[in-house]
Protein backbone atom coordinates (compact mmCIF):
# COMPACT_ATOMS: atom_id res chain seq x y z
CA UNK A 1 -13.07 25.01 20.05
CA UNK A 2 -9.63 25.03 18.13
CA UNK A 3 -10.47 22.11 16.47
CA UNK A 4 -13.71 23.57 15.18
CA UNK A 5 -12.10 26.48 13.98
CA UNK A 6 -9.47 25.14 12.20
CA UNK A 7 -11.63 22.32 10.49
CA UNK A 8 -13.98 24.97 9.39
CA UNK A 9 -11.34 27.22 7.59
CA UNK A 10 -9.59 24.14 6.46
CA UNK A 11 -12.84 22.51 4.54
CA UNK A 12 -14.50 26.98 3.97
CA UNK A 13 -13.01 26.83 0.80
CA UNK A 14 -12.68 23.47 -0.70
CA UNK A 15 -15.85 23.82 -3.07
CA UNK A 16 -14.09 27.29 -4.99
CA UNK A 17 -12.73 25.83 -7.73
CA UNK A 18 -12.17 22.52 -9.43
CA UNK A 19 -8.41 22.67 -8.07
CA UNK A 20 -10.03 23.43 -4.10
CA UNK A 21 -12.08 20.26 -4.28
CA UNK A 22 -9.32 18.26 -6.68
CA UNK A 23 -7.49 19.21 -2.77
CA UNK A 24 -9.98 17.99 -0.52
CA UNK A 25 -10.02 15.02 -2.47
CA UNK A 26 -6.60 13.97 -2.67
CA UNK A 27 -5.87 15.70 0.97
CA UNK A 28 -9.13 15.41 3.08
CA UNK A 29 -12.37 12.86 1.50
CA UNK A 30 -10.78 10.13 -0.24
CA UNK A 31 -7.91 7.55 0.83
CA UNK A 32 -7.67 5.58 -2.54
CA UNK A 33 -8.07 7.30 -5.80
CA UNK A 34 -11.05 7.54 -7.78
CA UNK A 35 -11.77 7.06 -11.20
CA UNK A 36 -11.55 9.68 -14.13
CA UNK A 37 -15.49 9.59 -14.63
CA UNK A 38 -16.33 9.87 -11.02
CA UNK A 39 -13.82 12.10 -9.73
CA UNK A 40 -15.01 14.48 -12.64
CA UNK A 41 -18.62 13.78 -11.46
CA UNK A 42 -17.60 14.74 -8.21
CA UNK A 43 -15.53 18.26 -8.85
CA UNK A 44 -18.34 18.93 -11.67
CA UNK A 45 -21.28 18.41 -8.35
CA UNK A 46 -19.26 20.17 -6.32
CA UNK A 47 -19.03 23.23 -8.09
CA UNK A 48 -22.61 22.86 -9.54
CA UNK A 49 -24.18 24.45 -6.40
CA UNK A 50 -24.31 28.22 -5.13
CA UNK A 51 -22.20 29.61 -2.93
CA UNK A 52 -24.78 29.68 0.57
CA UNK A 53 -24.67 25.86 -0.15
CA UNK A 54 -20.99 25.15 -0.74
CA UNK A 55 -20.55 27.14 2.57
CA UNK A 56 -23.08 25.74 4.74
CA UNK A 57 -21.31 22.44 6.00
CA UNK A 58 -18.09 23.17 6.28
CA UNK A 59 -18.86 26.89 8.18
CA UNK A 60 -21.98 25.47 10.13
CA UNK A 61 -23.01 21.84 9.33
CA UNK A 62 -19.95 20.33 10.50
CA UNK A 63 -19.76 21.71 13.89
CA UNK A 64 -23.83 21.22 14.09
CA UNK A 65 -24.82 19.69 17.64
CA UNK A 66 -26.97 16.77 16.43
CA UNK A 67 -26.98 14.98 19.60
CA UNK A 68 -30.75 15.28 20.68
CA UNK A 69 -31.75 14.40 16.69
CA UNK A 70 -29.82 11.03 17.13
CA UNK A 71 -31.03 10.32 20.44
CA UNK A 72 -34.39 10.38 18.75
CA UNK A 73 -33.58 7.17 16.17
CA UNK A 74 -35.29 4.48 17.18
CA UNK A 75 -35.04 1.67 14.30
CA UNK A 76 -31.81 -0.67 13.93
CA UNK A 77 -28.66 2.02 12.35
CA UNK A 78 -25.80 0.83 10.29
CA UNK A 79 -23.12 3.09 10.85
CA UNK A 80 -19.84 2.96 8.46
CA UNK A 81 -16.51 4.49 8.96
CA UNK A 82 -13.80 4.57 6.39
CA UNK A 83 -10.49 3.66 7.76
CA UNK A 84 -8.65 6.46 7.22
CA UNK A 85 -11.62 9.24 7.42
CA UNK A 86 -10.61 12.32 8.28
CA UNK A 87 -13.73 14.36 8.47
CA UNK A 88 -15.29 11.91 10.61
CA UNK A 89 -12.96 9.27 11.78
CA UNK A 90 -13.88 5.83 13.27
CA UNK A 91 -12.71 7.04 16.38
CA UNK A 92 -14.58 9.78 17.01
CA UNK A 93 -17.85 7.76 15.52
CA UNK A 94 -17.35 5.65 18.28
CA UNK A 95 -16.61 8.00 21.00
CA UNK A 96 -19.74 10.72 20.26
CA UNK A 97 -22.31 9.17 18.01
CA UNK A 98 -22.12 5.49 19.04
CA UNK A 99 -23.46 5.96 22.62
CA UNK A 100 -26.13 8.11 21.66
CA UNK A 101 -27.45 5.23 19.15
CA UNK A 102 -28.13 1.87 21.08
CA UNK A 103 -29.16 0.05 18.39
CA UNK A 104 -26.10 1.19 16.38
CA UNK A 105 -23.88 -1.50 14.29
CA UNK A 106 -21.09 -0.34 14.00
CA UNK A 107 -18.64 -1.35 11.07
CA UNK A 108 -15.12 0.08 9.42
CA UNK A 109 -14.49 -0.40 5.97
CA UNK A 110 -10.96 -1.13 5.28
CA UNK A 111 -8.33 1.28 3.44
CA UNK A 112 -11.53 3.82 2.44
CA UNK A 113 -12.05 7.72 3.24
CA UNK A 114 -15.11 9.81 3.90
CA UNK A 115 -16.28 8.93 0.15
CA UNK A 116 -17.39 5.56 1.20
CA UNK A 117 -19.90 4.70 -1.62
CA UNK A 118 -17.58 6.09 -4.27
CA UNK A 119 -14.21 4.53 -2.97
CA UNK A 120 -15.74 1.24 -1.81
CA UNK A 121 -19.34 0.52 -3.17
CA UNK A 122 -19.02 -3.40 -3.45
CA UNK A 123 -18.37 -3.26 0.48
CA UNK A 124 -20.78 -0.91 1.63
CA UNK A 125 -23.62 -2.73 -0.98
CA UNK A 126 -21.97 -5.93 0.95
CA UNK A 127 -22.40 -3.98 4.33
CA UNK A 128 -25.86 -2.85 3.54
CA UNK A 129 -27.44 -6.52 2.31
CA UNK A 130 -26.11 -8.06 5.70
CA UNK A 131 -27.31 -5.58 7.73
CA UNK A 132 -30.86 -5.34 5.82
CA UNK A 133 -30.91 -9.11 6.05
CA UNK A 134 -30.67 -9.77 9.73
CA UNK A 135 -33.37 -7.27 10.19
């Protein structure tokens, strides 16, 4: 329950301002830097919502219990971790979603954060045509 807690005050405020998410992503959703245009893209998104929507995942989404919803997939999953994600590391991918998703791949692209389509798009496109090939 600590855990919980403390990652939902550390991510409640991280869409305030362009500084709170400039934070989150130097500090929490990106490992490598991104580019001027898309980190601007990203604060400007960010902020571009209302407030009941900036506060819904990191006060409720993010602890969500979507156990029974996963159990339900039944078609071939790709699942990618970033290396050094620290909303959702590979570890804990493997430990609680993993087992509740047989037909689960399972792959970890290297030196990337949470951001994985805006820190590493050649590998996840890369990730995505091998997996959508063998199917």
């Amino acid at each position: 329950m600590t855990t919980t807690v403390t990652t939902e005050y550390r991510y409640s405020h991280a869409y305030d301002s362009a500084q709170s998410v400039g934070q989150a992503l130097d500090h929490a959703l990106t490992a490598t830097p991104l580019s001027g245009a898309v980190r601007s893209a990203v604060v400007r998104d960010s902020l571009n919502s209302d407030e009941a929507a900036r506060l819904e995942w990191p006060m409720r989404g993010i602890a969500a219990d979507v156990t029974d919803a996963v159990r339900a997939v039944d078609v071939p999953v790709l699942v990618l971790a970033g290396e050094h994600d620290q909303v959702e590391p590979p570890h804990v991918l493997q430990r609680h979603l993993l087992p509740s998703v047989p037909q689960a791949r399972f792959d970890i692209v290297p030196d990337s954060g949470h951001l994985l389509p805006l820190e590493a798009p050649a590998e996840v496109a890369a990730a995505l045509e091998v997996f959508t090939t063998g199917l």
